[in-house]
PDB file of N, CA and C in Angstrom:
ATOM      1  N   UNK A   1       4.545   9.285 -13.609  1.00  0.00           N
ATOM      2  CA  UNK A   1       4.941   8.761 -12.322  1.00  0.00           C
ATOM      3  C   UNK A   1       4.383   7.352 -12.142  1.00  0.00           C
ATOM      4  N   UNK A   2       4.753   6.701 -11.328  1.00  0.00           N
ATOM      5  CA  UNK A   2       4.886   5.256 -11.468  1.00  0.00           C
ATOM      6  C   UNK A   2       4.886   5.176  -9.479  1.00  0.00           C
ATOM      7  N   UNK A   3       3.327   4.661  -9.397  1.00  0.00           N
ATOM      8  CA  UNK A   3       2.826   4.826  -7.378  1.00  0.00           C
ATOM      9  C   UNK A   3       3.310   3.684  -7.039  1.00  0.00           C
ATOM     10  N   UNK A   4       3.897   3.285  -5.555  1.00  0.00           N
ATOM     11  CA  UNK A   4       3.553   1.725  -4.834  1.00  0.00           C
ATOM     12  C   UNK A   4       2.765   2.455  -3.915  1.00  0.00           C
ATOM     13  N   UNK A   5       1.761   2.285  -3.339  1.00  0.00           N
ATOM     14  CA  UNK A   5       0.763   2.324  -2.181  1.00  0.00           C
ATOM     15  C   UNK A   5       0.500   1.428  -1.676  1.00  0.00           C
ATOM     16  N   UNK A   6      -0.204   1.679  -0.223  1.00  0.00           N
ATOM     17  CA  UNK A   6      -0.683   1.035   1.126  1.00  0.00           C
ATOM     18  C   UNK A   6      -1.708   1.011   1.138  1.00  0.00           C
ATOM     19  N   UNK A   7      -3.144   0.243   1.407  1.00  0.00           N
ATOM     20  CA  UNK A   7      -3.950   0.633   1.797  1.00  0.00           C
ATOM     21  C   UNK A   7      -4.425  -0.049   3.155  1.00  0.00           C
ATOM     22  N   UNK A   8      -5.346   0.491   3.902  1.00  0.00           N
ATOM     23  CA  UNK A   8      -5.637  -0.185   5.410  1.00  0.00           C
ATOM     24  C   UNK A   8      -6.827  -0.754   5.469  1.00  0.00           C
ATOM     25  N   UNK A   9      -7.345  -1.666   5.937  1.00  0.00           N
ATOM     26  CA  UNK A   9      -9.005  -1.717   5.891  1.00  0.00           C
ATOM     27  C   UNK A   9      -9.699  -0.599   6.734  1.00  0.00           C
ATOM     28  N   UNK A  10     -10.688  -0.776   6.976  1.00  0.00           N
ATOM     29  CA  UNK A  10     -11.436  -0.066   8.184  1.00  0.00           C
ATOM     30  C   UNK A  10     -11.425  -0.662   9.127  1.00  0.00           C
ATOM     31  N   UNK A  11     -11.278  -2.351   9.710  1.00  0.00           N
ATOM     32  CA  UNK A  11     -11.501  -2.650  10.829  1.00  0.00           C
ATOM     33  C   UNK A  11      -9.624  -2.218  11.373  1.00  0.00           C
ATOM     34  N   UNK A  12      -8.630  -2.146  10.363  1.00  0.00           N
ATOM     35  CA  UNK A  12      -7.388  -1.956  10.673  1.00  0.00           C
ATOM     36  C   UNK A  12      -6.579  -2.846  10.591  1.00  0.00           C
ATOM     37  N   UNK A  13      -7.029  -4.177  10.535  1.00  0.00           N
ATOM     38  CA  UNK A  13      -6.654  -5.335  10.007  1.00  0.00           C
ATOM     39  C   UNK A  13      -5.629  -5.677   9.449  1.00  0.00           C
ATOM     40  N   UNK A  14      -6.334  -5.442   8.034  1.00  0.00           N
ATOM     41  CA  UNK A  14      -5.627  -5.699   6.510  1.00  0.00           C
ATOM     42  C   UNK A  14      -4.910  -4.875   6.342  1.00  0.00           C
ATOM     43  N   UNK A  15      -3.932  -4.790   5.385  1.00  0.00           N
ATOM     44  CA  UNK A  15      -3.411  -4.103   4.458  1.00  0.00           C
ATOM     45  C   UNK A  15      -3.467  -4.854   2.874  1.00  0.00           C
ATOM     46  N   UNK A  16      -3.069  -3.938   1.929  1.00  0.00           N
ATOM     47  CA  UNK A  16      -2.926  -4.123   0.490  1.00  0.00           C
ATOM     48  C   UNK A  16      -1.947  -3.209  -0.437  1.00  0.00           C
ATOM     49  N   UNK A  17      -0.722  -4.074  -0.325  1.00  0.00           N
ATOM     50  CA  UNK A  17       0.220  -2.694  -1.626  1.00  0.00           C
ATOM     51  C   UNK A  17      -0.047  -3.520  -2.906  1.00  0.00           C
ATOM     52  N   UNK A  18      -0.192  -2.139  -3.571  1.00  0.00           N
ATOM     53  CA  UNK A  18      -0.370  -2.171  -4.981  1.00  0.00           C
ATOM     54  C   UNK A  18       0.519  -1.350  -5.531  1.00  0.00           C
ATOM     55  N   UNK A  19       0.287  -1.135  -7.156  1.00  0.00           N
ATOM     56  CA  UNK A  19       1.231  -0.462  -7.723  1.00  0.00           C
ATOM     57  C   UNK A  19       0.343   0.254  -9.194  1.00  0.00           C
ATOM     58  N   UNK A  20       0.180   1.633  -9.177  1.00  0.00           N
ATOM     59  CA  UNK A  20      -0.295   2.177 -10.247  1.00  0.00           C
ATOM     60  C   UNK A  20       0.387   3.038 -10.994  1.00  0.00           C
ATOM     61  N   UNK A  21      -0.179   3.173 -12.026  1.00  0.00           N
ATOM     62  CA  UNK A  21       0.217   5.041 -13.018  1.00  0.00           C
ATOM     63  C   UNK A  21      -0.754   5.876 -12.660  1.00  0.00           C
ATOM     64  N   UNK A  22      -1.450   5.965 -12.188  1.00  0.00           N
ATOM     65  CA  UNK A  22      -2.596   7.137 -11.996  1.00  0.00           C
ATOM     66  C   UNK A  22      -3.632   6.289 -10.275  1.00  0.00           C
ATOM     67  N   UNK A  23      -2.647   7.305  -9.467  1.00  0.00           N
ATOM     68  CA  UNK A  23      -3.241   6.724  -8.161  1.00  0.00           C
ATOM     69  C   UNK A  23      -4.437   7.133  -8.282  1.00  0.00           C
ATOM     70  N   UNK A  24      -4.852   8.128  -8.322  1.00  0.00           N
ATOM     71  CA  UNK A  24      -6.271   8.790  -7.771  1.00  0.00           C
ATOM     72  C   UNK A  24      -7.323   7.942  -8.380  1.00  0.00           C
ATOM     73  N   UNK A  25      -7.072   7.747  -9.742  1.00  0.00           N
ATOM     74  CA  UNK A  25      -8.104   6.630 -10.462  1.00  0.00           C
ATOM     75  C   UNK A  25      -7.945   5.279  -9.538  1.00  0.00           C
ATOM     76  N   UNK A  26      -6.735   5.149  -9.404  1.00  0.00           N
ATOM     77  CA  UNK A  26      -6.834   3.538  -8.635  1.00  0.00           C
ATOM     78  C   UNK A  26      -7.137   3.850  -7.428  1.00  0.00           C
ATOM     79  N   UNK A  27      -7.551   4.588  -7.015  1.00  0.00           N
ATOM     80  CA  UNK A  27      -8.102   4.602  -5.370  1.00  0.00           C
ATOM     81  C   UNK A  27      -9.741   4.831  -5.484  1.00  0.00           C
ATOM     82  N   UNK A  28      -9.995   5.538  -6.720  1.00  0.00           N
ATOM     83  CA  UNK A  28     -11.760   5.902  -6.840  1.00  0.00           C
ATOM     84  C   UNK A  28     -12.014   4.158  -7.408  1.00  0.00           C
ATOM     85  N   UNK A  29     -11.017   3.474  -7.803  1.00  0.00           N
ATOM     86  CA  UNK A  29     -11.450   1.848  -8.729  1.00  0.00           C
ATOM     87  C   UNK A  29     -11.609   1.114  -7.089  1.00  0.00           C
ATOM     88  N   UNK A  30     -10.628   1.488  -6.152  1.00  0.00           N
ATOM     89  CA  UNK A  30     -10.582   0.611  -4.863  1.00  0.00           C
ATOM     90  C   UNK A  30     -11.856   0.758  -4.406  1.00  0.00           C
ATOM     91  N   UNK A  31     -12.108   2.118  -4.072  1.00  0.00           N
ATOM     92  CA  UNK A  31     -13.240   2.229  -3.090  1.00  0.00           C
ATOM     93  C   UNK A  31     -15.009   2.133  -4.048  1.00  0.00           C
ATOM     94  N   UNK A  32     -14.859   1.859  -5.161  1.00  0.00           N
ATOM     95  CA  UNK A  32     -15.618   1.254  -6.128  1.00  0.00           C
ATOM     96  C   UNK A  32     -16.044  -0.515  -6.580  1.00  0.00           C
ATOM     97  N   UNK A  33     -14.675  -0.798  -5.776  1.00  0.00           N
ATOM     98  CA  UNK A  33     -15.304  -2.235  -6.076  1.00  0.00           C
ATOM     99  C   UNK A  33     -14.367  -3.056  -4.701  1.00  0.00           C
ATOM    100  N   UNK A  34     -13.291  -3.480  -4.941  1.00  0.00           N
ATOM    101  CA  UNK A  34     -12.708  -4.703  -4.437  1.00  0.00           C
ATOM    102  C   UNK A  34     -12.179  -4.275  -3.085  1.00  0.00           C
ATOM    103  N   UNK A  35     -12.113  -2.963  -2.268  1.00  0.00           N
ATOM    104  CA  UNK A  35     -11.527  -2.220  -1.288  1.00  0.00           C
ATOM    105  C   UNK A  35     -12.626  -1.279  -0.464  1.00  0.00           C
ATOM    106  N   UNK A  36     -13.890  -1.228  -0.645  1.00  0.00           N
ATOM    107  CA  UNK A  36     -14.478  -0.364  -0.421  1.00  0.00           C
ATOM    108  C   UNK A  36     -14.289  -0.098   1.210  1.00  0.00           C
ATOM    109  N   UNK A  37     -13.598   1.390   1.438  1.00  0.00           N
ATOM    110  CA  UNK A  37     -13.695   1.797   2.730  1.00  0.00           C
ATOM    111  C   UNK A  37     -12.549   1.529   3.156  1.00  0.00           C
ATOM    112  N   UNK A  38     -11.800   0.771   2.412  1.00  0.00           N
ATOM    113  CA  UNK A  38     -10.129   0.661   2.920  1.00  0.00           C
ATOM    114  C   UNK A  38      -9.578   2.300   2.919  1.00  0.00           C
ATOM    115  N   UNK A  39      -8.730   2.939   3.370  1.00  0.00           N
ATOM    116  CA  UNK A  39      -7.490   4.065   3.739  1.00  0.00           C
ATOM    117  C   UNK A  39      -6.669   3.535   2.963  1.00  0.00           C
ATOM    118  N   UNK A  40      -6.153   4.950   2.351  1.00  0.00           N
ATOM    119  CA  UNK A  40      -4.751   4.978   2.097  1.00  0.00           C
ATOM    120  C   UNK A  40      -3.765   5.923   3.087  1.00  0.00           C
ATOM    121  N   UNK A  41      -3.114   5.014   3.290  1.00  0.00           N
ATOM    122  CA  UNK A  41      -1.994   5.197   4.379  1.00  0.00           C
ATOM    123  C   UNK A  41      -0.644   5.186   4.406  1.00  0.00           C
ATOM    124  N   UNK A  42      -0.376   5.083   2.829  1.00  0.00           N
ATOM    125  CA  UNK A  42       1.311   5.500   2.420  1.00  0.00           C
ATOM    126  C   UNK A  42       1.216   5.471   1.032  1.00  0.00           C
ATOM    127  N   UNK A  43       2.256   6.142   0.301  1.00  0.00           N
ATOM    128  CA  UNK A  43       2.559   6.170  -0.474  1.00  0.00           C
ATOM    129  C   UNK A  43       3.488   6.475  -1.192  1.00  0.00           C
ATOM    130  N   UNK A  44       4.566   5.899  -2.117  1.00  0.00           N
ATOM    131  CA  UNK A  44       5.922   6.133  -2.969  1.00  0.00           C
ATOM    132  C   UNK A  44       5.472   6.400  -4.173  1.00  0.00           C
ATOM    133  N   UNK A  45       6.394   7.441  -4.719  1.00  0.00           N
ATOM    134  CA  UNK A  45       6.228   7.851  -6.252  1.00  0.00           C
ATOM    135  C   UNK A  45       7.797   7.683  -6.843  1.00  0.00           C
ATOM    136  N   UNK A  46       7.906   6.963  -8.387  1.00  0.00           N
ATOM    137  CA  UNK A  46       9.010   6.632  -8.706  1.00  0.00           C
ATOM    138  C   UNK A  46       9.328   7.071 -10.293  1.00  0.00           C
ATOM    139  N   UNK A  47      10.146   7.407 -10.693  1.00  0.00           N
ATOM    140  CA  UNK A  47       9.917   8.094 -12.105  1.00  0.00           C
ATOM    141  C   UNK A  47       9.937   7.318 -13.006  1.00  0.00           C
ATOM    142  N   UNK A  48      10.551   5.668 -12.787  1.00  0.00           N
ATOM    143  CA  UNK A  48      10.676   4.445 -13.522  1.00  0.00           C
ATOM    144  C   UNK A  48      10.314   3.789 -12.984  1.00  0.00           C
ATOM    145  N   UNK A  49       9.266   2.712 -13.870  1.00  0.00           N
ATOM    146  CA  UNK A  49       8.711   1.433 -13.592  1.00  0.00           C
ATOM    147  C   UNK A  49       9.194   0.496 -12.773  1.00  0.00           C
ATOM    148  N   UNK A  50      10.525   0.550 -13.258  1.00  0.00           N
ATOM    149  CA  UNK A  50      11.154  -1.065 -12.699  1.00  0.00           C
ATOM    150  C   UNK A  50      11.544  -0.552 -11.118  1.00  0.00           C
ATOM    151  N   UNK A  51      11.475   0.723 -10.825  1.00  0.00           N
ATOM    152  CA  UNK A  51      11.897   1.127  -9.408  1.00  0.00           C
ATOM    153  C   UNK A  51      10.696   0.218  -8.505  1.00  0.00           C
ATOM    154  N   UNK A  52       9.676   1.254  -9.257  1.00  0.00           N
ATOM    155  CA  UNK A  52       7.981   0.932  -8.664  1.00  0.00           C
ATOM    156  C   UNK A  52       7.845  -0.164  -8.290  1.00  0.00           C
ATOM    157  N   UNK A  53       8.024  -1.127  -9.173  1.00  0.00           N
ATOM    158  CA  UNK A  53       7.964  -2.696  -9.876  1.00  0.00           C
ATOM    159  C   UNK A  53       8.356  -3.278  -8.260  1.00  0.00           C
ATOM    160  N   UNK A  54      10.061  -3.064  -8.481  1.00  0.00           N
ATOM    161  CA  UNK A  54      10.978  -3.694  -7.355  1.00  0.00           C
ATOM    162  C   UNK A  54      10.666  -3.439  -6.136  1.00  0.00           C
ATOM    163  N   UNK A  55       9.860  -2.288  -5.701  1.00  0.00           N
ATOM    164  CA  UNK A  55       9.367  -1.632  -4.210  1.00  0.00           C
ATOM    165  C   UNK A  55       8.412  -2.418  -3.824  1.00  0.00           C
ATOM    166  N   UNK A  56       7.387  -2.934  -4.583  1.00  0.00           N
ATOM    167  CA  UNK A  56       6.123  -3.445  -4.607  1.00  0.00           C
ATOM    168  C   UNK A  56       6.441  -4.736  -4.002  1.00  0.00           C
ATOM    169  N   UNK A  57       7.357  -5.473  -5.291  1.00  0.00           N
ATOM    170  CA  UNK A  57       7.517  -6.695  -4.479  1.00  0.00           C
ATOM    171  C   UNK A  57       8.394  -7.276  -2.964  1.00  0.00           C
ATOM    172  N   UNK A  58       8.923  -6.116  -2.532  1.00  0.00           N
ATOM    173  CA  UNK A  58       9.554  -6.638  -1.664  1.00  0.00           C
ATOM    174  C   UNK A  58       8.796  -6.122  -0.241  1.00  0.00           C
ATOM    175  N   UNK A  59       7.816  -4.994  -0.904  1.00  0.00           N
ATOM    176  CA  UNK A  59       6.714  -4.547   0.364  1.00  0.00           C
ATOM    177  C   UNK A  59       5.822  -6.095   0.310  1.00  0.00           C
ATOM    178  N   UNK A  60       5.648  -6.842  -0.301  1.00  0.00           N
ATOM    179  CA  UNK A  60       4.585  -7.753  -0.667  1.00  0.00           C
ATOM    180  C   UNK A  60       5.271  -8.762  -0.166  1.00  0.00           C
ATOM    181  N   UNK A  61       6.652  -9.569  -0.538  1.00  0.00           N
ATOM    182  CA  UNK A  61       7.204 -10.418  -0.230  1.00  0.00           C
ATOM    183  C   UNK A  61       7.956 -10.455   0.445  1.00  0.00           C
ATOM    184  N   UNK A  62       8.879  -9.531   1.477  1.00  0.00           N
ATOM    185  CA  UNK A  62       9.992  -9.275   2.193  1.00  0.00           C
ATOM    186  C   UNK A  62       9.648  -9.539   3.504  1.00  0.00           C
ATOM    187  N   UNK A  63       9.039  -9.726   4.521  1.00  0.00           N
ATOM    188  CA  UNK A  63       8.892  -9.453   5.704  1.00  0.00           C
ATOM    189  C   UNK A  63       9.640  -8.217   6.083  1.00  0.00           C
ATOM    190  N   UNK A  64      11.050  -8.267   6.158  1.00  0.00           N
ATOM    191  CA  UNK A  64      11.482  -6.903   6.443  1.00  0.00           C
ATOM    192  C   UNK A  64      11.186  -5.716   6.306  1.00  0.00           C
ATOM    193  N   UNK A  65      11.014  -5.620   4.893  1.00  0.00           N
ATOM    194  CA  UNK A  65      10.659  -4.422   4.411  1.00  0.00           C
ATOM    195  C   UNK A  65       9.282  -4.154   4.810  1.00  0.00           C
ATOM    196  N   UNK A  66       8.279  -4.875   4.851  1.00  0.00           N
ATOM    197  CA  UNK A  66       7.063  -4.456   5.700  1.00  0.00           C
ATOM    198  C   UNK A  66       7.248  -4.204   7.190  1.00  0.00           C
ATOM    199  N   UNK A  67       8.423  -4.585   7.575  1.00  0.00           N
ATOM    200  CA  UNK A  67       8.790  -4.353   9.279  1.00  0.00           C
ATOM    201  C   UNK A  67       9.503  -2.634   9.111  1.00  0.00           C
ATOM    202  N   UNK A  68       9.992  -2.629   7.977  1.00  0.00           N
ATOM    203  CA  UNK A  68      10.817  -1.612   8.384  1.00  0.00           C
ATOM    204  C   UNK A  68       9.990  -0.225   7.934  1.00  0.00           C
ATOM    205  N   UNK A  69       8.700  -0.364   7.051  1.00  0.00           N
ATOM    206  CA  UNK A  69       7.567   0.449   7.075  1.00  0.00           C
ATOM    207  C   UNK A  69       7.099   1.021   7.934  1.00  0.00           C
ATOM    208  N   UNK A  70       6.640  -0.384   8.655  1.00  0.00           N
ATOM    209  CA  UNK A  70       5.491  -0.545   9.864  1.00  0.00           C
ATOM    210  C   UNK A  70       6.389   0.459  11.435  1.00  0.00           C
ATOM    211  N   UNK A  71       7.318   0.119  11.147  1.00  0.00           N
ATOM    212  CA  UNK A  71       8.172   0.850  12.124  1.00  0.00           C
ATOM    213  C   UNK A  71       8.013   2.754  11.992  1.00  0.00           C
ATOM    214  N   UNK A  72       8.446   2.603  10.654  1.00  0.00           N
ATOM    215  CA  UNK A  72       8.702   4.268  10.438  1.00  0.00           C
ATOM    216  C   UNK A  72       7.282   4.815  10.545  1.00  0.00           C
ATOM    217  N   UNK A  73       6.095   3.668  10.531  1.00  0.00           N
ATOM    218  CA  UNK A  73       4.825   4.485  10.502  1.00  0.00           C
ATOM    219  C   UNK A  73       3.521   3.900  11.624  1.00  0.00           C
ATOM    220  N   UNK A  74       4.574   3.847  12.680  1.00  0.00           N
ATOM    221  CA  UNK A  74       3.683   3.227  13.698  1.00  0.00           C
ATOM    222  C   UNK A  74       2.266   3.931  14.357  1.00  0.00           C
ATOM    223  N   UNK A  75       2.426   5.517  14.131  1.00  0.00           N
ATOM    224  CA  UNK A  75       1.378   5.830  14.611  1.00  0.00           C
ATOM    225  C   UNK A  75       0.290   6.323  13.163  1.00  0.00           C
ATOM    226  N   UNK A  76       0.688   5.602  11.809  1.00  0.00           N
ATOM    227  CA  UNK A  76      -0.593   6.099  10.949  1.00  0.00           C
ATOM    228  C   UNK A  76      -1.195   4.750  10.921  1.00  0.00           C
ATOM    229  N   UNK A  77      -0.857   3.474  10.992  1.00  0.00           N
ATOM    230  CA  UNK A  77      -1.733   2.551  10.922  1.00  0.00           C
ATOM    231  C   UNK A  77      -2.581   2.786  12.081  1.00  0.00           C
ATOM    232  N   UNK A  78      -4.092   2.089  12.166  1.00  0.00           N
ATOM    233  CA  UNK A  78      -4.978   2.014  12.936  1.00  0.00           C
ATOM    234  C   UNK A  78      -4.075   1.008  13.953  1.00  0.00           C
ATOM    235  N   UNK A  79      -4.178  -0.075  14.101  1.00  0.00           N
ATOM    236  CA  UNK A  79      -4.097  -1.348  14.852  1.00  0.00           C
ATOM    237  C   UNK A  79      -2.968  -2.752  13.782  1.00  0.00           C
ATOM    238  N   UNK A  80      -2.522  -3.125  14.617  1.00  0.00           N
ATOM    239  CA  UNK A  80      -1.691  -3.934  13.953  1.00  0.00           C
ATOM    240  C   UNK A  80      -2.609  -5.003  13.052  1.00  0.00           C
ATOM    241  N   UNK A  81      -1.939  -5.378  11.907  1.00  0.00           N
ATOM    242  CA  UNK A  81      -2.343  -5.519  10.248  1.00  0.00           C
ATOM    243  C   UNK A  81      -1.619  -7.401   9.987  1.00  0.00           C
ATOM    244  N   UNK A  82      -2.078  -8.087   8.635  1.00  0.00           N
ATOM    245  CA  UNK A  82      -1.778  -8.775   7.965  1.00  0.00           C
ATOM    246  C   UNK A  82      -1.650  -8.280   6.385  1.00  0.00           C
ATOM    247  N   UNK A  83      -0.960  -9.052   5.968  1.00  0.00           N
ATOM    248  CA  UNK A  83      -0.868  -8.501   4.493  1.00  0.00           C
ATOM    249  C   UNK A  83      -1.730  -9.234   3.815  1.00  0.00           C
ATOM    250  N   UNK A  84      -2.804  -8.257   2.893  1.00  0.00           N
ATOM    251  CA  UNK A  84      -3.045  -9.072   2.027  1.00  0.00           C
ATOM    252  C   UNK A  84      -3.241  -9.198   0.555  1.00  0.00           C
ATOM    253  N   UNK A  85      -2.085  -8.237   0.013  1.00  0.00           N
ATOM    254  CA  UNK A  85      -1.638  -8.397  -1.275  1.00  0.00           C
ATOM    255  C   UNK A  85      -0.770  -7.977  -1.420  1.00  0.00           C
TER     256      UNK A  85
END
């Protein structure tokens, strides 16, 4: 399987989508070094890369598509967010 994920900070702030093969490792690597204490707060699973690939960037670069997230998941974010990856 092939993840795009969300993550939130703690103050509620931030966000961060990424894209892994083995979420659980990349979430024990987040809260281990560069994320510590960030939430995960969504997540897509895709059976091909290039799906994953294409989700990622348009959660990252689209405005829309982060609008049209943020919409469907208004009450799991903490407080309204910036992107920052």
């Amino acid at each position: 399987m092939h993840y795009v994920y969300v993550l939130q900070d703690p103050r509620g702030k931030k966000i961060y989508v990424g894209f892994s093969t083995d979420l659980r490792d990349r979430m024990r690597r987040h809260r281990n070094s560069e994320h510590p204490g960030w939430r995960l707060v969504y997540y897509e699973a895709y059976l091909d890369v290039r799906d994953a690939r294409k989700r990622e960037r348009q959660l990252k670069h689209h405005a829309a598509a982060m609008y049209h997230l943020k919409g469907r998941m208004k009450h799991s974010f903490s407080r309204d967010f910036e992107s920052v990856g």
